[in-house]
C-alpha atoms as a PDB file:
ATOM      1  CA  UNK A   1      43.361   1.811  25.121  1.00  0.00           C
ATOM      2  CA  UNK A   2      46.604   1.559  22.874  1.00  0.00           C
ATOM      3  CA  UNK A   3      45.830  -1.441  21.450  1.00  0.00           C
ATOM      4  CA  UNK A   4      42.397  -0.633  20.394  1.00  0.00           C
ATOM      5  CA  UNK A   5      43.590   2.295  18.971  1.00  0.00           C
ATOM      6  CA  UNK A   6      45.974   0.050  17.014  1.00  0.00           C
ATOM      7  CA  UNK A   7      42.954  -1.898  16.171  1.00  0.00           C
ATOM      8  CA  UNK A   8      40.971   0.700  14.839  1.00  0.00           C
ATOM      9  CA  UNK A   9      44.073   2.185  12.483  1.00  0.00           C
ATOM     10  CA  UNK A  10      44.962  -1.083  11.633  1.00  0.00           C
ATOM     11  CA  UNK A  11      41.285  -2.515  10.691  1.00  0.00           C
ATOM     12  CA  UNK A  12      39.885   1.007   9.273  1.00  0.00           C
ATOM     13  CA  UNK A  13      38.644   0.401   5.768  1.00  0.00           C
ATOM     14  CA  UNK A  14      36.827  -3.003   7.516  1.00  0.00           C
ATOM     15  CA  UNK A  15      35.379  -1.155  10.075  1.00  0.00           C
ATOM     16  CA  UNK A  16      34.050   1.769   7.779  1.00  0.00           C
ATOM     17  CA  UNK A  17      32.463  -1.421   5.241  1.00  0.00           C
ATOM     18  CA  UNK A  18      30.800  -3.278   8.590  1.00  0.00           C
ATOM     19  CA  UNK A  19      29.403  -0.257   9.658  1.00  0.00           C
ATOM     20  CA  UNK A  20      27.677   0.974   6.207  1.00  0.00           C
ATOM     21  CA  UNK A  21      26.797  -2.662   5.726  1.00  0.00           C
ATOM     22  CA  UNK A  22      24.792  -2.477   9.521  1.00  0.00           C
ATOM     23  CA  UNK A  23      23.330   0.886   8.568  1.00  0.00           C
ATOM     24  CA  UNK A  24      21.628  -0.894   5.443  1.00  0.00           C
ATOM     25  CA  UNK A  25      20.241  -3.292   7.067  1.00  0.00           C
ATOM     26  CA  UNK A  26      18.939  -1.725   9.626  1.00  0.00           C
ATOM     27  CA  UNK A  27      17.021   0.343   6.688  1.00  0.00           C
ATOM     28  CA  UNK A  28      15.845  -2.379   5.136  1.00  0.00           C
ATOM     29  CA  UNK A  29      14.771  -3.539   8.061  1.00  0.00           C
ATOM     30  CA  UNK A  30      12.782  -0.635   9.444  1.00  0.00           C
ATOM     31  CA  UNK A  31      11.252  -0.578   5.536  1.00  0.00           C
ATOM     32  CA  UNK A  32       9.766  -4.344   6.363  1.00  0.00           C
ATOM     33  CA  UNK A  33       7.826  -3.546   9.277  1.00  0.00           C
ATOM     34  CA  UNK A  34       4.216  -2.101   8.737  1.00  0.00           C
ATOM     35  CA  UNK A  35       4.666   0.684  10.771  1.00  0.00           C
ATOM     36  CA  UNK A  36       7.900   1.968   9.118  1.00  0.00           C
ATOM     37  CA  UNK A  37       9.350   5.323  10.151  1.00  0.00           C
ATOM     38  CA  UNK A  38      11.138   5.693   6.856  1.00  0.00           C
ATOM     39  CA  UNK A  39       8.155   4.725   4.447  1.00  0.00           C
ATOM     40  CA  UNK A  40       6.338   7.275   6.771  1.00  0.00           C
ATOM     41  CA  UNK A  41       9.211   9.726   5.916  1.00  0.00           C
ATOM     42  CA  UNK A  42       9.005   9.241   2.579  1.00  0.00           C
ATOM     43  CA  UNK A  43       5.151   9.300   2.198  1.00  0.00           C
ATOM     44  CA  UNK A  44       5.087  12.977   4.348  1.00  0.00           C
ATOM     45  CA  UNK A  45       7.633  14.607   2.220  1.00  0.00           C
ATOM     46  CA  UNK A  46       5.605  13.441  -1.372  1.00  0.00           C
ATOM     47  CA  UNK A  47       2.691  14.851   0.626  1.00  0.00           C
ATOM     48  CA  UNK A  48       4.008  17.782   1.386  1.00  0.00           C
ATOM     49  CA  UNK A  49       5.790  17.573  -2.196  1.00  0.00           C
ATOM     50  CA  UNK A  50       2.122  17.587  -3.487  1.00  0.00           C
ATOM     51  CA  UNK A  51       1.006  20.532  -1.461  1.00  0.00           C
ATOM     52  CA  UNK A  52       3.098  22.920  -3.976  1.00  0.00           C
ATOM     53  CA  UNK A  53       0.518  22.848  -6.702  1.00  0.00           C
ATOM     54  CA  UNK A  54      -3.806  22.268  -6.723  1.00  0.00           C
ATOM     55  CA  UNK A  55      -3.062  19.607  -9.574  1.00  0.00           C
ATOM     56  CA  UNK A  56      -0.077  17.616  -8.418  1.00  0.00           C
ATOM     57  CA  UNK A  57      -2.341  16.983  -5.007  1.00  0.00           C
ATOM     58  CA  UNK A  58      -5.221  15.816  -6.710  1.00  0.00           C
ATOM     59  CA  UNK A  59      -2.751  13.107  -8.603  1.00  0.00           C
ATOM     60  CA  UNK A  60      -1.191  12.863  -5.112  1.00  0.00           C
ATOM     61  CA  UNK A  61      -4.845  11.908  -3.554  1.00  0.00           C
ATOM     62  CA  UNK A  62      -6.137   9.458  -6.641  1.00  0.00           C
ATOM     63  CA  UNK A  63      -2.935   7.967  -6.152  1.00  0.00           C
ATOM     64  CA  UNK A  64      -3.402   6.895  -2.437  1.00  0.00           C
ATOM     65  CA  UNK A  65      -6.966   6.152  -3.231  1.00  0.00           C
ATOM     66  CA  UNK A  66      -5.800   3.730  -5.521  1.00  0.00           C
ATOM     67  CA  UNK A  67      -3.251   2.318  -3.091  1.00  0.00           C
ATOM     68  CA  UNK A  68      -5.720   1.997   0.134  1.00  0.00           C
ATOM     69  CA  UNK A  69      -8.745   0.271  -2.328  1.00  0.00           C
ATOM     70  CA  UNK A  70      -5.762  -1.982  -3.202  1.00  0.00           C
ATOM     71  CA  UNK A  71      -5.447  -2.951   0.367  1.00  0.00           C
ATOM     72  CA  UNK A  72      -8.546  -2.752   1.567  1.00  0.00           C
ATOM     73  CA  UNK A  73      -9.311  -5.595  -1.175  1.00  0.00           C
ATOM     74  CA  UNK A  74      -7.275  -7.710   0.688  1.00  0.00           C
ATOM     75  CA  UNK A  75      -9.936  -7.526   3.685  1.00  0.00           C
ATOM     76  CA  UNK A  76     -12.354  -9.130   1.308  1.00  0.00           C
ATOM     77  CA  UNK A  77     -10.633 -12.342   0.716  1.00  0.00           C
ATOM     78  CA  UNK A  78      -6.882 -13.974   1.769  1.00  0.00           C
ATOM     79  CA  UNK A  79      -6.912 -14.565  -1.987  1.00  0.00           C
ATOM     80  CA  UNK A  80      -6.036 -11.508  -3.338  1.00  0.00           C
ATOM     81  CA  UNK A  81      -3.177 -11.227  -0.893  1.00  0.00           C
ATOM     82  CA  UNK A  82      -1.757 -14.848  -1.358  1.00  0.00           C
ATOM     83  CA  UNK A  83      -2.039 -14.274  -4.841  1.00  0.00           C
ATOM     84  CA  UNK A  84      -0.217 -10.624  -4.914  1.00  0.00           C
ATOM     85  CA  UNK A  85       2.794 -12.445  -3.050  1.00  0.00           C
ATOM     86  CA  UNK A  86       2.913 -15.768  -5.428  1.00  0.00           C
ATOM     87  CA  UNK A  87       3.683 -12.454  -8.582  1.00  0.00           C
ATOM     88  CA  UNK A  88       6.023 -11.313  -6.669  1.00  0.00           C
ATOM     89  CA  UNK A  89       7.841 -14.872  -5.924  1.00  0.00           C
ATOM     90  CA  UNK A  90       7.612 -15.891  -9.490  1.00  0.00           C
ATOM     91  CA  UNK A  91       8.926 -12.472 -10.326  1.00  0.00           C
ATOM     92  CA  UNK A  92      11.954 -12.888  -8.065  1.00  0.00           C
ATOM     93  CA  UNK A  93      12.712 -17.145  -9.401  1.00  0.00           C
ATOM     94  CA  UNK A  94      12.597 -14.794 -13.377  1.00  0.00           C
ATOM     95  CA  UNK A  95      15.090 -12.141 -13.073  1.00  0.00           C
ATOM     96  CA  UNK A  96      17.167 -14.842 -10.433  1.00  0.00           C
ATOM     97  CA  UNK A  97      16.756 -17.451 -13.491  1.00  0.00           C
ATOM     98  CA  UNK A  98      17.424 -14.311 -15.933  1.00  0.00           C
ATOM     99  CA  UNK A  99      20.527 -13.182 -14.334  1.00  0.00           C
ATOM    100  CA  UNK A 100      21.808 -16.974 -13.960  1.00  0.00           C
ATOM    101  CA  UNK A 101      21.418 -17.089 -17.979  1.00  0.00           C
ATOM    102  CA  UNK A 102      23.042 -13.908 -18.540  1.00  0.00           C
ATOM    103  CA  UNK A 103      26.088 -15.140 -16.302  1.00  0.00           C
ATOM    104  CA  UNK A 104      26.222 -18.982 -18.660  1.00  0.00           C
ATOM    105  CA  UNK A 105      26.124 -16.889 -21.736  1.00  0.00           C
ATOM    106  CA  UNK A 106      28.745 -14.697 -20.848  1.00  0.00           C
ATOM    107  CA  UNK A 107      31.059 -17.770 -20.042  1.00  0.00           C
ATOM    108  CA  UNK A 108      30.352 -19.068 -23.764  1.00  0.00           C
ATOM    109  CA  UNK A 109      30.939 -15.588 -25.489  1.00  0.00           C
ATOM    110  CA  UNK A 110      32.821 -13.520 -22.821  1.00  0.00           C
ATOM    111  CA  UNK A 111      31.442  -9.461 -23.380  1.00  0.00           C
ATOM    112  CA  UNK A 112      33.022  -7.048 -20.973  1.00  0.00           C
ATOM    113  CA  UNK A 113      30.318  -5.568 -18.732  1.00  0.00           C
ATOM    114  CA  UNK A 114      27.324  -8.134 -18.684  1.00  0.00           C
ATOM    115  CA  UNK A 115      28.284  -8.525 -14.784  1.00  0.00           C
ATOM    116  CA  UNK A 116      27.193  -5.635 -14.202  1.00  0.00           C
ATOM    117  CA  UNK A 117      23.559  -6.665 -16.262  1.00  0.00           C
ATOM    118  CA  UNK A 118      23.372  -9.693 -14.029  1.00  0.00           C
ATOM    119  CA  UNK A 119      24.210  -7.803 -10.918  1.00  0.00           C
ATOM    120  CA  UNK A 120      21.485  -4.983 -11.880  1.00  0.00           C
ATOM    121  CA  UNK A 121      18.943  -8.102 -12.627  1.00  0.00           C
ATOM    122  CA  UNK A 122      19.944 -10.268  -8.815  1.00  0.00           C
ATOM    123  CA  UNK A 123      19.429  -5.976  -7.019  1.00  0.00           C
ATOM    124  CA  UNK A 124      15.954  -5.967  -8.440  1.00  0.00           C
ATOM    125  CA  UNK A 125      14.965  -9.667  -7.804  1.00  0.00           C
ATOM    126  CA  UNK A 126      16.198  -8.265  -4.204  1.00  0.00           C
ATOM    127  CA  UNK A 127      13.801  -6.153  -4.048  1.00  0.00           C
ATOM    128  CA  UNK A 128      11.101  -7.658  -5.191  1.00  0.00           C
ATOM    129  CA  UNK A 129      11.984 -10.013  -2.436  1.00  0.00           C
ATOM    130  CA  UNK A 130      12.036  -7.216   0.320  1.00  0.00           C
ATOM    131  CA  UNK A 131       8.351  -5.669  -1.414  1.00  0.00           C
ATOM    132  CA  UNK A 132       6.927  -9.356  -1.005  1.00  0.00           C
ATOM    133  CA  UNK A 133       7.656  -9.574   2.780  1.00  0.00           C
ATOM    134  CA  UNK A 134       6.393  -6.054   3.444  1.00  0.00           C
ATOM    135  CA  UNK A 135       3.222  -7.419   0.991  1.00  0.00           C
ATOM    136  CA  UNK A 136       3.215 -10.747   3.340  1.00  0.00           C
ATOM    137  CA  UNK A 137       3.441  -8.995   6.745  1.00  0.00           C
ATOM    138  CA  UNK A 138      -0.377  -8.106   5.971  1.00  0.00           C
ATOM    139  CA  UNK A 139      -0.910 -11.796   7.267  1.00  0.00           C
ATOM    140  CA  UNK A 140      -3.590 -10.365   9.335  1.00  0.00           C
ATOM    141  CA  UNK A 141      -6.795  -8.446   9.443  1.00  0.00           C
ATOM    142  CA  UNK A 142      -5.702  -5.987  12.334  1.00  0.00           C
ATOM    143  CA  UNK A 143      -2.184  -5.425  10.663  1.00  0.00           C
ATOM    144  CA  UNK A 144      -4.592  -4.649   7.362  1.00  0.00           C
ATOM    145  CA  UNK A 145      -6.922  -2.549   9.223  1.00  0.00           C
ATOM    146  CA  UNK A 146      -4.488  -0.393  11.340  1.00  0.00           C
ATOM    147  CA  UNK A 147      -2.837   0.113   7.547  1.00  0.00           C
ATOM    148  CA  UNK A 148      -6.229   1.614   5.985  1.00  0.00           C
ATOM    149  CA  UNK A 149      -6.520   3.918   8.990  1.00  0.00           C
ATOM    150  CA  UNK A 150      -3.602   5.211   8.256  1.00  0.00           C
ATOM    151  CA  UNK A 151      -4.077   5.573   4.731  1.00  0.00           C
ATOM    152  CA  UNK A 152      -7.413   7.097   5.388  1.00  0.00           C
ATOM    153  CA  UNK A 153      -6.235   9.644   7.947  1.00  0.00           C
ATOM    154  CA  UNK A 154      -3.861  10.722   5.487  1.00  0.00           C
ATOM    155  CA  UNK A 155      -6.255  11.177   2.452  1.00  0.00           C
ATOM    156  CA  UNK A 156      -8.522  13.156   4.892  1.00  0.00           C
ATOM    157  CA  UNK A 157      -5.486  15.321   5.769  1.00  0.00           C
ATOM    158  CA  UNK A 158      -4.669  15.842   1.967  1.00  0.00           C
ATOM    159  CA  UNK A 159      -8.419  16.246   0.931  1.00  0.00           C
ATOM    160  CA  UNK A 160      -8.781  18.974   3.938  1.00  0.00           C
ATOM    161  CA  UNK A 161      -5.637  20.996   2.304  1.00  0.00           C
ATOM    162  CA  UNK A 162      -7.051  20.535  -1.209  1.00  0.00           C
ATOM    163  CA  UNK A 163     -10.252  21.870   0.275  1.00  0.00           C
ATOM    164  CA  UNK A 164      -8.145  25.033   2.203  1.00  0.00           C
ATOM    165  CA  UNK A 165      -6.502  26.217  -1.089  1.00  0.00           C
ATOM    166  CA  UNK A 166      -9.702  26.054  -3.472  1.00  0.00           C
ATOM    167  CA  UNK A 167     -11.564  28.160  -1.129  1.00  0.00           C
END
């Protein structure tokens, strides 16, 4: 017990820097799956969000309607899907190649802060990398299908409020 006491006073600020690191990837992770708990948080508390006002969940509904035609087009044909991920690859390889260029540059004319331009360029390639997995995972009909029910369920939900407060 004493020396893993010692351990932990001795290794602190490591310990502290594992353990937020393993908490962010285990929410990236959970965001990846289909059937993410967090991108279910998130998508409750915008609905609920919405509920305040008559016109904010009207924009609320068109705005999921939009989003489960968008994936329910890629029931129609693989294309649309495969096509949707090749964007987001080729968007990833342009702020990559963009931040690479902004690094060269700044070792031919050195200007103080353009690390942190290429690190804010390499964050969002990241996650245009983690939207094009979730975007991929919909490698099959079911996965698609158990998605639009979802969507569905909660447009009816939304559209059943709407229909509450106007009354």
């Amino acid at each position: 017990m004493h020396s893993a006491w010692a351990i932990l006073v001795r290794y602190w600020p490591e310990l502290v820097e594992t353990l937020v690191f393993a908490l962010l990837a285990a929410v990236i992770v959970d965001f990846l799956q289909i059937g993410s708990r967090m991108r279910g948080w998130v998508r409750r508390f915008r609905n609920q969000m919405a509920e305040q006002s008559i016109a904010s969940l009207r924009t609320r509904i068109q705005k999921q309607e939009r989003y489960r035609d968008t994936v329910a087009s890629y029931l129609t044909s693989d294309k649309v899907l495969y096509l949707h991920t090749l964007g987001m690859v080729f968007a990833v390889l342009l702020l990559m190649c963009g931040g690479a260029v902004i690094l060269l540059l700044e070792r031919i004319m050195p200007v103080r802060g353009v690390e942190i331009l290429a690190s804010g360029m390499f964050i969002i390639a990241m996650l245009c990398c983690a939207y094009g997995l979730r975007l991929a995972s919909l490698d099959t009909r079911p996965k698609v299908e158990e998605l639009l029910a979802k969507l569905d369920a909660e447009i009816a939900g939304m559209k059943a409020k709407l229909d509450g407060i106007t009354k």
